[in-house]
N, C-alpha and C. Protein backbone atom coordinates (compact mmCIF):
# COMPACT_ATOMS: atom_id res chain seq x y z
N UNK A 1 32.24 -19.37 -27.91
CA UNK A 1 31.09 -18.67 -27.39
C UNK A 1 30.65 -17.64 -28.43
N UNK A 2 29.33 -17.65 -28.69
CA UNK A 2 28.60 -16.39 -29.50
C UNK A 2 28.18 -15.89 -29.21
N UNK A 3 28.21 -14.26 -29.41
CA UNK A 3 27.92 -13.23 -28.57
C UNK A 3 26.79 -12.82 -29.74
N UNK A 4 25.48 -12.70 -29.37
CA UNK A 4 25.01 -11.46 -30.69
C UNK A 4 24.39 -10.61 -29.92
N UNK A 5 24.31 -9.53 -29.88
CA UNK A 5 24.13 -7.97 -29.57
C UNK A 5 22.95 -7.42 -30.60
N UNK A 6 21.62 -7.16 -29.74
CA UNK A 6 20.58 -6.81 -30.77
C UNK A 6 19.86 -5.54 -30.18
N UNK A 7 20.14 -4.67 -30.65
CA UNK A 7 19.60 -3.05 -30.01
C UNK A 7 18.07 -2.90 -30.88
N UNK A 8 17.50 -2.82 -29.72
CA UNK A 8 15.83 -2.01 -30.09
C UNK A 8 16.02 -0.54 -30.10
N UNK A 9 15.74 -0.04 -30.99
CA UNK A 9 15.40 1.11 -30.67
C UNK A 9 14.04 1.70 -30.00
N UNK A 10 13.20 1.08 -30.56
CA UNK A 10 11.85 1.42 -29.85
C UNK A 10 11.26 -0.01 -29.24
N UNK A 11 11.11 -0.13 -27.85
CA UNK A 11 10.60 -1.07 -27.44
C UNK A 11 8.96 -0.80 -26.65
N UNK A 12 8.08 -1.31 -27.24
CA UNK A 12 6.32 -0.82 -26.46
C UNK A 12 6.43 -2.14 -25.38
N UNK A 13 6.34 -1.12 -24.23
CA UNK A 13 5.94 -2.05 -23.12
C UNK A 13 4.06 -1.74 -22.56
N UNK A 14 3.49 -3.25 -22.95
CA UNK A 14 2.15 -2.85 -22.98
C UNK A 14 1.80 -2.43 -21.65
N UNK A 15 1.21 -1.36 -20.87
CA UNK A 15 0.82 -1.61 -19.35
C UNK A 15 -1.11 -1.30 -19.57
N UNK A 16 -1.15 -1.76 -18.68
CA UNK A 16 -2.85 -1.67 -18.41
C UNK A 16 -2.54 -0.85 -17.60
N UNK A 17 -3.56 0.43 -17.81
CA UNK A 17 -3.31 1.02 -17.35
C UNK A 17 -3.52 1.09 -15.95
N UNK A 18 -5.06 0.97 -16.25
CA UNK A 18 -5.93 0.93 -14.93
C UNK A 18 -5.34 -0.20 -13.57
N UNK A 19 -4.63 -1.24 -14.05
CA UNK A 19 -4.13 -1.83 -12.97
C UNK A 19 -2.60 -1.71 -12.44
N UNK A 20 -1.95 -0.65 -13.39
CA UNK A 20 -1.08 -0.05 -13.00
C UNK A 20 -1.26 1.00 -11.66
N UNK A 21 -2.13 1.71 -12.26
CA UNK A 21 -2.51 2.80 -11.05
C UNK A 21 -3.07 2.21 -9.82
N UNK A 22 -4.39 1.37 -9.76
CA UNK A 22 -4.71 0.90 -8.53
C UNK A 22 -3.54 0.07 -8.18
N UNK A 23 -2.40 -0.58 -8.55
CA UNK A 23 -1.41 -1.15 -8.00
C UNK A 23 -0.40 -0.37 -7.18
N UNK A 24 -0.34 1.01 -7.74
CA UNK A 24 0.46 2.05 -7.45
C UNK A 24 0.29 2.38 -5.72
N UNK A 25 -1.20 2.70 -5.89
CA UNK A 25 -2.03 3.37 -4.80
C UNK A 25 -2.97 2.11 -3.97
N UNK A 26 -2.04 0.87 -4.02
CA UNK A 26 -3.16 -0.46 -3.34
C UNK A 26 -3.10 -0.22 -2.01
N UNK A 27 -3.93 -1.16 -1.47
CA UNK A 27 -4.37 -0.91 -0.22
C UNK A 27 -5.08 -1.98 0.43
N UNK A 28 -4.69 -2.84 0.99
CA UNK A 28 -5.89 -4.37 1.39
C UNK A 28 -7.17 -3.71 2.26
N UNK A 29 -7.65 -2.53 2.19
CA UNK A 29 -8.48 -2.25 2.85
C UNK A 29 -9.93 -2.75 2.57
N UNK A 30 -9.96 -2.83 1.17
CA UNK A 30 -10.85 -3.17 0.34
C UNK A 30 -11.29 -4.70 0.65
N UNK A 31 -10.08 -5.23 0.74
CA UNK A 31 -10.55 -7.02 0.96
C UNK A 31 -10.63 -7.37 2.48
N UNK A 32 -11.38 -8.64 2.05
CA UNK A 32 -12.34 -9.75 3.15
C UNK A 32 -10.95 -9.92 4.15
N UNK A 33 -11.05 -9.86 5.26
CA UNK A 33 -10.05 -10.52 5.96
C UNK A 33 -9.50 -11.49 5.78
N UNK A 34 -10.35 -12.70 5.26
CA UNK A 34 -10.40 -13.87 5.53
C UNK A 34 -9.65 -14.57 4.43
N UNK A 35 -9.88 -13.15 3.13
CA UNK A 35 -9.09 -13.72 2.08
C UNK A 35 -7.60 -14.61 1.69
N UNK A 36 -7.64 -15.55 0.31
CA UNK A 36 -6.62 -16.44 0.79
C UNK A 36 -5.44 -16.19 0.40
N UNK A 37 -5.01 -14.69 -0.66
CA UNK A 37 -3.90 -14.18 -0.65
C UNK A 37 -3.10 -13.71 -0.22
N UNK A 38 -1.80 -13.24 0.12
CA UNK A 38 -1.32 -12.56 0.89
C UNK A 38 0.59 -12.48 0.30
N UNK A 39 0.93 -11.01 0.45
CA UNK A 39 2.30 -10.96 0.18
C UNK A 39 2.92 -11.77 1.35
N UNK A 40 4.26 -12.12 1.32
CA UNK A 40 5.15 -12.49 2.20
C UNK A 40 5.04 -12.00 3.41
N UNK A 41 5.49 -12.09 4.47
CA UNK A 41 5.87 -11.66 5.47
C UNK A 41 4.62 -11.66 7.06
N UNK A 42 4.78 -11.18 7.57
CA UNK A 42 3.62 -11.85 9.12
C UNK A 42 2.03 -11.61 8.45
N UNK A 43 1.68 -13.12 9.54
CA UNK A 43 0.45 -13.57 8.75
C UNK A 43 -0.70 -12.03 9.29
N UNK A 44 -0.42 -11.10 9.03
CA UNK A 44 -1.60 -9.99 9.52
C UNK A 44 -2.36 -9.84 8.11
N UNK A 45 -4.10 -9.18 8.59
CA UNK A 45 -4.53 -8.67 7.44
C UNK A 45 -5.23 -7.48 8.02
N UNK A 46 -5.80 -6.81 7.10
CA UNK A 46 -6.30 -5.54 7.86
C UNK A 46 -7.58 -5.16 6.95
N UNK A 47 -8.47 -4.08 7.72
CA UNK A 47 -9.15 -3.11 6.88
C UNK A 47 -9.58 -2.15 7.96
N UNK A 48 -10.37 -1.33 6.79
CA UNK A 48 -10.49 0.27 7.88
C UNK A 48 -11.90 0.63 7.50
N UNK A 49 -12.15 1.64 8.45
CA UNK A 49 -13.67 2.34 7.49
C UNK A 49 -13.20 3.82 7.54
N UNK A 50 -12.20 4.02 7.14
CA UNK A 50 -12.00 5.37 6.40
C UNK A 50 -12.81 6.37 5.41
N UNK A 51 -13.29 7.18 5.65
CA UNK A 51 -14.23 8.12 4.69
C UNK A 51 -13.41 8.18 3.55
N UNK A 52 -13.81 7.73 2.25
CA UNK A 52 -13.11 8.13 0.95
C UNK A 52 -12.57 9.38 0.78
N UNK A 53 -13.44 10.59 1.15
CA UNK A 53 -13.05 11.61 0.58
C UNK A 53 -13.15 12.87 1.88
N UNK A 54 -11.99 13.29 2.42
CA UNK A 54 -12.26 14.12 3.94
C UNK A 54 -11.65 15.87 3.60
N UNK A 55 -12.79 16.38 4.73
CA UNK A 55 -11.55 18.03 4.69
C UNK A 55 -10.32 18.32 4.96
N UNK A 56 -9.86 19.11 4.78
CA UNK A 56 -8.76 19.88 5.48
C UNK A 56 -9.34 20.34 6.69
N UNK A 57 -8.06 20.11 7.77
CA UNK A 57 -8.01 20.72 9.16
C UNK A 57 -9.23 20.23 9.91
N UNK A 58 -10.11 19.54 9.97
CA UNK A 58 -11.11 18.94 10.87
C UNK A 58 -10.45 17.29 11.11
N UNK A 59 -10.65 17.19 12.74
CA UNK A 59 -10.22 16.21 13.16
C UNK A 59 -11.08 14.98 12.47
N UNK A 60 -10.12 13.70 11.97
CA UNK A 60 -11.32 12.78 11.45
C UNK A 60 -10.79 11.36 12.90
N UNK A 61 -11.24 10.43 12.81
CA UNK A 61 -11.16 9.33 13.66
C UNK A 61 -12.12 7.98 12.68
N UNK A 62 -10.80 7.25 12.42
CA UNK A 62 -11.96 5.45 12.07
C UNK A 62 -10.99 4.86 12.37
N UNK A 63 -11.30 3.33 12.17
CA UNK A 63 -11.04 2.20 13.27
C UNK A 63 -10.50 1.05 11.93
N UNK A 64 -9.16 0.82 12.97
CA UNK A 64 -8.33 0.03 11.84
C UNK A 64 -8.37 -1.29 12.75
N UNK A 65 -9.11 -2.28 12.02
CA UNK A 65 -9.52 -3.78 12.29
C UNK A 65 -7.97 -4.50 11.89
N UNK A 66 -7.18 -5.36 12.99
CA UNK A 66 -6.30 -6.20 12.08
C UNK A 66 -6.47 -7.71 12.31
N UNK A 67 -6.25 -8.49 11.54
CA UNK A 67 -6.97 -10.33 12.09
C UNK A 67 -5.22 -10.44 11.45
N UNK A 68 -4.95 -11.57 12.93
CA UNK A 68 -3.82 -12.31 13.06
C UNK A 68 -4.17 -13.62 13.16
N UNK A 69 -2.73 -14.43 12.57
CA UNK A 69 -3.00 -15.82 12.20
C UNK A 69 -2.06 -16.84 13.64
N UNK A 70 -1.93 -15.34 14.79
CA UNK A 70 -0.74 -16.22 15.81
C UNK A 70 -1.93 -16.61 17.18
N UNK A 71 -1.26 -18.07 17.78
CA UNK A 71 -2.38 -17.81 19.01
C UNK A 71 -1.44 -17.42 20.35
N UNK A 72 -0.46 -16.68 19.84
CA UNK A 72 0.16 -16.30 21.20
C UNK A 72 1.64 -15.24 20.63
N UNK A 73 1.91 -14.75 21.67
CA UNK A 73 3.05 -13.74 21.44
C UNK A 73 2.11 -11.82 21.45
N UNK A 74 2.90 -10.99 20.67
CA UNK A 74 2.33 -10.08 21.15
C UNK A 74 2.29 -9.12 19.45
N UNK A 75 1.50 -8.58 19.10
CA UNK A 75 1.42 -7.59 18.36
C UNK A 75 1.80 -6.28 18.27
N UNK A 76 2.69 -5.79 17.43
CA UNK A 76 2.71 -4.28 17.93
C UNK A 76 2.85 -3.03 16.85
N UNK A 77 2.33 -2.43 17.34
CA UNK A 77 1.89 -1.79 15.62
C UNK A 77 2.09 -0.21 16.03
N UNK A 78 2.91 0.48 15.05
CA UNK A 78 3.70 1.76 15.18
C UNK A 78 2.90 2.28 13.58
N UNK A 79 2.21 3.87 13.95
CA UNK A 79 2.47 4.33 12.89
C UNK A 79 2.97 5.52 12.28
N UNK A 80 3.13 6.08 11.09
CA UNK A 80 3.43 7.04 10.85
C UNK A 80 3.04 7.67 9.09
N UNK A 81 3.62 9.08 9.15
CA UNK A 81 3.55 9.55 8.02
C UNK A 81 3.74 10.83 7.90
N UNK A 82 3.99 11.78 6.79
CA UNK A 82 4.23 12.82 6.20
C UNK A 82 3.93 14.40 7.46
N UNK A 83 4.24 15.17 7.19
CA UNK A 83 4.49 16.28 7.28
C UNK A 83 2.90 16.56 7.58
N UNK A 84 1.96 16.46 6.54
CA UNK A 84 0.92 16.81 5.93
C UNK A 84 -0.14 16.07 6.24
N UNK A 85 0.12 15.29 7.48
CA UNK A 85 -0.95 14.61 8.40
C UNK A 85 -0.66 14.81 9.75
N UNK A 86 -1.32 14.91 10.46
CA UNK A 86 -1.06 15.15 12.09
C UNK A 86 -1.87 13.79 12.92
N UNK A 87 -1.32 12.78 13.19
CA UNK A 87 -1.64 11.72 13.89
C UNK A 87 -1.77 12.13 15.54
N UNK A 88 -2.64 12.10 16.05
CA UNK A 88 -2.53 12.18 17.13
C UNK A 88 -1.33 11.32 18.14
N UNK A 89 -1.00 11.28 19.54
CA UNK A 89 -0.11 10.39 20.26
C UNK A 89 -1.12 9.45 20.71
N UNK A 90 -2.02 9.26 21.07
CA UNK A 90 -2.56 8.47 21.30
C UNK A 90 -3.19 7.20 19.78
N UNK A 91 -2.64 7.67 19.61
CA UNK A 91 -2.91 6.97 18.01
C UNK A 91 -1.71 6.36 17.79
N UNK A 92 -0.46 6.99 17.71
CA UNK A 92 0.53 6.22 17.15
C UNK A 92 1.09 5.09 17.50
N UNK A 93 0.92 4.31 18.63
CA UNK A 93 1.51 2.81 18.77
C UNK A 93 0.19 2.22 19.73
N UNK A 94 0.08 0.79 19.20
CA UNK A 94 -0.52 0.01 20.38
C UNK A 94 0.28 -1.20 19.97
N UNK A 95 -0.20 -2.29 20.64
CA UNK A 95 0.09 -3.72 21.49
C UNK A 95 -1.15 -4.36 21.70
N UNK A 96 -1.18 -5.54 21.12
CA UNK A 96 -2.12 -6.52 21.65
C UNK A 96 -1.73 -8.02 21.92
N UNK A 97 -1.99 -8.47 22.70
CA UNK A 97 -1.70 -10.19 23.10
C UNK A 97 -2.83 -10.69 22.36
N UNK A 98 -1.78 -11.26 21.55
CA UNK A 98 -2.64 -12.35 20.41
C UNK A 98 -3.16 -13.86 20.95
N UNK A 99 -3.03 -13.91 21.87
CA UNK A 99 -3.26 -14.93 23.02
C UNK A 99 -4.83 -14.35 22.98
N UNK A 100 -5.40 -13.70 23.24
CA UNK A 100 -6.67 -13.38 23.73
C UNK A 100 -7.81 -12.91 22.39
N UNK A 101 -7.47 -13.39 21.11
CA UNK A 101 -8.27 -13.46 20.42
C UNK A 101 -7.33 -12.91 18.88
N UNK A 102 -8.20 -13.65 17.86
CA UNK A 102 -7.00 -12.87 16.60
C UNK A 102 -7.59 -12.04 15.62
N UNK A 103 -8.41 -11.11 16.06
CA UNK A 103 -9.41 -9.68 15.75
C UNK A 103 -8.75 -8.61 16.83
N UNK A 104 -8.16 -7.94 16.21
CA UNK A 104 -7.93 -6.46 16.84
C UNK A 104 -8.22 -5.33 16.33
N UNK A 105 -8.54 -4.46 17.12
CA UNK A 105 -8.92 -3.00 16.68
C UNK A 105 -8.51 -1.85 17.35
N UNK A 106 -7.85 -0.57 16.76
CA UNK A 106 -7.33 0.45 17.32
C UNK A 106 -8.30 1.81 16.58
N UNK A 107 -8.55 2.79 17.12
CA UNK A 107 -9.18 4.01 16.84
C UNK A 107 -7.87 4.54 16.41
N UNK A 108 -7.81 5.59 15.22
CA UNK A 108 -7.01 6.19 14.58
C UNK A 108 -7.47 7.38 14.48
N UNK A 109 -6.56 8.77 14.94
CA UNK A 109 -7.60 10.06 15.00
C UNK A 109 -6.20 10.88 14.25
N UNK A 110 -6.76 12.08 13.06
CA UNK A 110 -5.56 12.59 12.81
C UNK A 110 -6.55 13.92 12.23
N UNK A 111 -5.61 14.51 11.65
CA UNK A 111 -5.88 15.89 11.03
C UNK A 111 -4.86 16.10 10.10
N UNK A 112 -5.69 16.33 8.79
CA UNK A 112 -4.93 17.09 7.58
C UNK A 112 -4.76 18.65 7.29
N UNK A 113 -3.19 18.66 6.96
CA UNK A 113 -2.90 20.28 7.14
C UNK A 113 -2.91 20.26 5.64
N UNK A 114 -2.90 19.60 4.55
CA UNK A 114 -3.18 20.10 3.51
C UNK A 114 -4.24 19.33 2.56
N UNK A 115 -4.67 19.60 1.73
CA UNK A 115 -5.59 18.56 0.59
C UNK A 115 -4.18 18.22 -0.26
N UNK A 116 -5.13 17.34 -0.78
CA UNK A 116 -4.16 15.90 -1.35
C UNK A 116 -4.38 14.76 -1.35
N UNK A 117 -3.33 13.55 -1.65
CA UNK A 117 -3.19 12.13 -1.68
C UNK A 117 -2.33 12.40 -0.50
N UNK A 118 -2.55 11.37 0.68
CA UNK A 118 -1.22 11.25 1.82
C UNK A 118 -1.30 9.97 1.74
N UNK A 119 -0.66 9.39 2.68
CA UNK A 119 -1.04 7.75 3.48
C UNK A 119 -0.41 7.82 4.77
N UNK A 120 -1.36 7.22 5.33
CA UNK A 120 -1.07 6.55 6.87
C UNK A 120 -0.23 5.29 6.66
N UNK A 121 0.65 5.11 7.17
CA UNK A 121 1.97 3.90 7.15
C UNK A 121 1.95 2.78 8.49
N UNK A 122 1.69 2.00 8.27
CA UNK A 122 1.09 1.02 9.49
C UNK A 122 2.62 0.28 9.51
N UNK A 123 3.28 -0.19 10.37
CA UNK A 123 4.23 -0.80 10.64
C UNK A 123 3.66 -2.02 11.61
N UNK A 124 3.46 -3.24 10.99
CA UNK A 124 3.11 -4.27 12.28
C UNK A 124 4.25 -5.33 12.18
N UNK A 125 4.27 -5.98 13.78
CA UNK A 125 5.19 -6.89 13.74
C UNK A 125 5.25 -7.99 14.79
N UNK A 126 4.56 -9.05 14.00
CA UNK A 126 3.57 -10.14 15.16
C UNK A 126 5.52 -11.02 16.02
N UNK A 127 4.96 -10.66 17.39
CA UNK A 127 6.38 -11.06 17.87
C UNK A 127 5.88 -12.34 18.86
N UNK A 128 6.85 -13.38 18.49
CA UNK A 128 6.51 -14.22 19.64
C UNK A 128 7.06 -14.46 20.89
N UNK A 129 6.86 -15.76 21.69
CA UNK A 129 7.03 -15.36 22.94
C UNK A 129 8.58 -15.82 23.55
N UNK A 130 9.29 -16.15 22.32
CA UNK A 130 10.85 -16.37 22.23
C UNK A 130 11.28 -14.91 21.42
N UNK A 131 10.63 -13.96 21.59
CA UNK A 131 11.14 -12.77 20.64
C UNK A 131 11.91 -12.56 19.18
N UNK A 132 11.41 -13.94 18.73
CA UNK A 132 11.22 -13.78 17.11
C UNK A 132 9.76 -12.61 16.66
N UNK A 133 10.20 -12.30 15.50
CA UNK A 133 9.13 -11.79 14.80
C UNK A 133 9.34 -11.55 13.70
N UNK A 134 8.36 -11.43 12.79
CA UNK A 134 7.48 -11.07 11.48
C UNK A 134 7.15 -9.85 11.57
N UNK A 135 7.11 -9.11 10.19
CA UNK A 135 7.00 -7.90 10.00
C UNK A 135 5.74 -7.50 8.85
N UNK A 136 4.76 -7.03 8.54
CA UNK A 136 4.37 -6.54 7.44
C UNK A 136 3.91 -5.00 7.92
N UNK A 137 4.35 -4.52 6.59
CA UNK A 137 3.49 -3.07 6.13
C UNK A 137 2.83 -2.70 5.14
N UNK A 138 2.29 -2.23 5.70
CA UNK A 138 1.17 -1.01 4.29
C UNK A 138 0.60 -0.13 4.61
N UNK A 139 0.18 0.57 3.79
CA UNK A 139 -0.16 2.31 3.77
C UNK A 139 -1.71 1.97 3.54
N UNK A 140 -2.28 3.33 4.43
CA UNK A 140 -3.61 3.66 4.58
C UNK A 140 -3.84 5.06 3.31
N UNK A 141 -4.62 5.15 2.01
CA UNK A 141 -4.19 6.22 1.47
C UNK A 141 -5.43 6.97 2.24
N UNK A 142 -5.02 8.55 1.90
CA UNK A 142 -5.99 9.37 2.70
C UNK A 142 -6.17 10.53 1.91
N UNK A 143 -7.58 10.34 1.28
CA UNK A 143 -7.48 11.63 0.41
C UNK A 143 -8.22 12.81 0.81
N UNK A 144 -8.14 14.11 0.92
CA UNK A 144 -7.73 15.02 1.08
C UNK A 144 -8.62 16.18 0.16
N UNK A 145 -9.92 16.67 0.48
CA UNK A 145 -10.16 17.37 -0.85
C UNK A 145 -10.24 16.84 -1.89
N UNK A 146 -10.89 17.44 -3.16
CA UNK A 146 -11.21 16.80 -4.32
C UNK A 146 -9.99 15.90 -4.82
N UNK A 147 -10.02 15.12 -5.51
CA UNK A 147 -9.08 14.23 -6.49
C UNK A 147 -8.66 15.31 -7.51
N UNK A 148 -7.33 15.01 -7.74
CA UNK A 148 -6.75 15.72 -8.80
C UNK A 148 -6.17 14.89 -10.24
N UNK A 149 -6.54 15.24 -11.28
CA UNK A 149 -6.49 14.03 -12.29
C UNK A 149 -4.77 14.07 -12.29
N UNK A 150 -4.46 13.00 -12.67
CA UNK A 150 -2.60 12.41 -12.39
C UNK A 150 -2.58 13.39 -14.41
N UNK A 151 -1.71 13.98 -14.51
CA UNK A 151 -1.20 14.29 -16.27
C UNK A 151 -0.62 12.87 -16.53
N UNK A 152 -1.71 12.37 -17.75
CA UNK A 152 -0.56 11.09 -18.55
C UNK A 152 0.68 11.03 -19.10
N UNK A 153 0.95 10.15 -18.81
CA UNK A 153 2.45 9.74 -19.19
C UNK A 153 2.99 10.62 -20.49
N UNK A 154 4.17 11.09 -20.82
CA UNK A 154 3.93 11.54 -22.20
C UNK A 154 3.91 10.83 -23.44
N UNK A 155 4.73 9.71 -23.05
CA UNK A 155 4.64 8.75 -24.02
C UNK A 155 3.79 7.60 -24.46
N UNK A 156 2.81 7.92 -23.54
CA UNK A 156 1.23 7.09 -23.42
C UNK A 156 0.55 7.40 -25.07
N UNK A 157 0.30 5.86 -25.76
CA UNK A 157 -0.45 6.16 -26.89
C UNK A 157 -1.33 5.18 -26.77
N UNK A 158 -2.32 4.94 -27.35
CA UNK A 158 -3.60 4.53 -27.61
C UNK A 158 -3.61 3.69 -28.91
N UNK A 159 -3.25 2.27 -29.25
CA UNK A 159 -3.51 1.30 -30.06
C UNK A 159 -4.55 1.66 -30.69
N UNK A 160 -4.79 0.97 -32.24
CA UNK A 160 -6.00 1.03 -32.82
C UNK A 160 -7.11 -0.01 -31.74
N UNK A 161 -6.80 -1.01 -31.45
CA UNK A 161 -7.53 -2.13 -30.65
C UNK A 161 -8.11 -1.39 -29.65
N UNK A 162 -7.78 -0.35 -29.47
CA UNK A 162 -7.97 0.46 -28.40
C UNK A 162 -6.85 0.58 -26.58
N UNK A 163 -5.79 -0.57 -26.84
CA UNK A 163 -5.02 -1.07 -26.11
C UNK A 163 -3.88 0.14 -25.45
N UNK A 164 -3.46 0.79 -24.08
CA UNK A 164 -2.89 1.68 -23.68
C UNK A 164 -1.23 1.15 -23.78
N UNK A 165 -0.66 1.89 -24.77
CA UNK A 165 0.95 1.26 -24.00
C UNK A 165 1.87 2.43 -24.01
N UNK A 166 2.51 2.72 -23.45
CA UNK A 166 3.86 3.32 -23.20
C UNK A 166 5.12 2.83 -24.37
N UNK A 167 5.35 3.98 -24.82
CA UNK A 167 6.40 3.27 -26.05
C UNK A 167 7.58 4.00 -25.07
N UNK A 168 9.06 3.03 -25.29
CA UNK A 168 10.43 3.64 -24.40
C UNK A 168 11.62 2.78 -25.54
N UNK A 169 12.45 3.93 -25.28
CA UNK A 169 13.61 3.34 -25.68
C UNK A 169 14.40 2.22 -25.05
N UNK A 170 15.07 0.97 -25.48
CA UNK A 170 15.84 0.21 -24.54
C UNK A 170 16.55 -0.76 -25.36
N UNK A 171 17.34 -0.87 -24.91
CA UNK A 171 18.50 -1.72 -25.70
C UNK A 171 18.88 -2.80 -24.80
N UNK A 172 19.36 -3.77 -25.32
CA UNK A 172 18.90 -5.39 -24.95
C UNK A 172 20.05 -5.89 -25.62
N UNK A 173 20.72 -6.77 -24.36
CA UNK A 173 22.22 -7.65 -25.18
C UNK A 173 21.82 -9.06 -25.08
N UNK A 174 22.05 -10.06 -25.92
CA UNK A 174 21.61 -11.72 -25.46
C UNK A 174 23.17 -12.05 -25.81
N UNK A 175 23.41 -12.83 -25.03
CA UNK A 175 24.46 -13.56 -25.09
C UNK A 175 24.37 -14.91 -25.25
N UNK A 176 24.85 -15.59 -26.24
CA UNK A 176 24.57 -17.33 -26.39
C UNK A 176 25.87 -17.76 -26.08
N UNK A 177 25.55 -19.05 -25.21
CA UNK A 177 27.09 -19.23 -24.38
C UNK A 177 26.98 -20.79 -25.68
């Protein structure tokens, strides 16, 4: 067996940037219901009409649409989040029988105690009528007062091509069997 051992000292891992960050902070709110992608896990999709940009301390309220792919069993959707959002109780859990159509909608009412980036955390979990179930989540982001620019990376440099990459140290063993 040959072993060879080859240390980088400097390894550039290219990232884009820009789809780093919206990946960071994603959100299917943006897309078609109907769309044909989807991570793993219960066939739900969602969107919202959330105001982009809200105050501090004034109650806000919008309406989180979810389309299910079951024609029976029951839906049930828990949410939560931070310190620095106040969800109302009447907000935090509903239930729907997916039997009676696969468009649902819940009113969402909360209040921010501080400005910022938060997110609303949706927990759904399409259950059927043998009490199996499927699970998906995702976060509602909720911003809060002006945007605050993120400080770049420190090791963020700028290609002549004009190309963004992150230079990092890392060391790397290959082993040839």
């Amino acid at each position: 067996m040959n072993i060879a051992k080859i240390t980088f000292k400097s390894l550039l891992s290219i990232s884009i940037l820009g789809f780093a960050y919206a990946s960071a902070y994603a959100s299917d709110s943006s897309k078609d219901l109907n769309s044909t992608y989807q991570k793993p896990g219960a066939d739900i999709r969602h969107i919202h009409n959330l105001k982009p940009q809200l105050s501090r301390g004034g109650m806000e309220t919008f309406t989180l649409t979810l389309n299910e792919g079951y024609g029976e069993g029951a839906l049930e959707i828990s949410l939560g989040t931070n310190e620095n959002l106040e969800i109302f109780s009447t907000s935090v859990q509903a239930s729907f029988d997916m039997s009676k159509g696969k468009t649902h909608t819940m009113d969402i009412s909360f209040r921010a105690k501080t400005n910022g980036r938060h997110f609303i955390n949706v927990f759904a979990r399409a259950v059927n009528p043998s009490g199996q179930f499927q699970t998906r989540v995702f976060s509602i982001p909720v911003q809060v007062g002006a945007k605050v620019p993120e400080k770049p990376h420190p090791g963020l440099k700028t290609l002549q091509d004009g190309t963004k990459v992150i230079e990092m140290k890392a060391t790397e063993e290959v082993i040839f069997d």
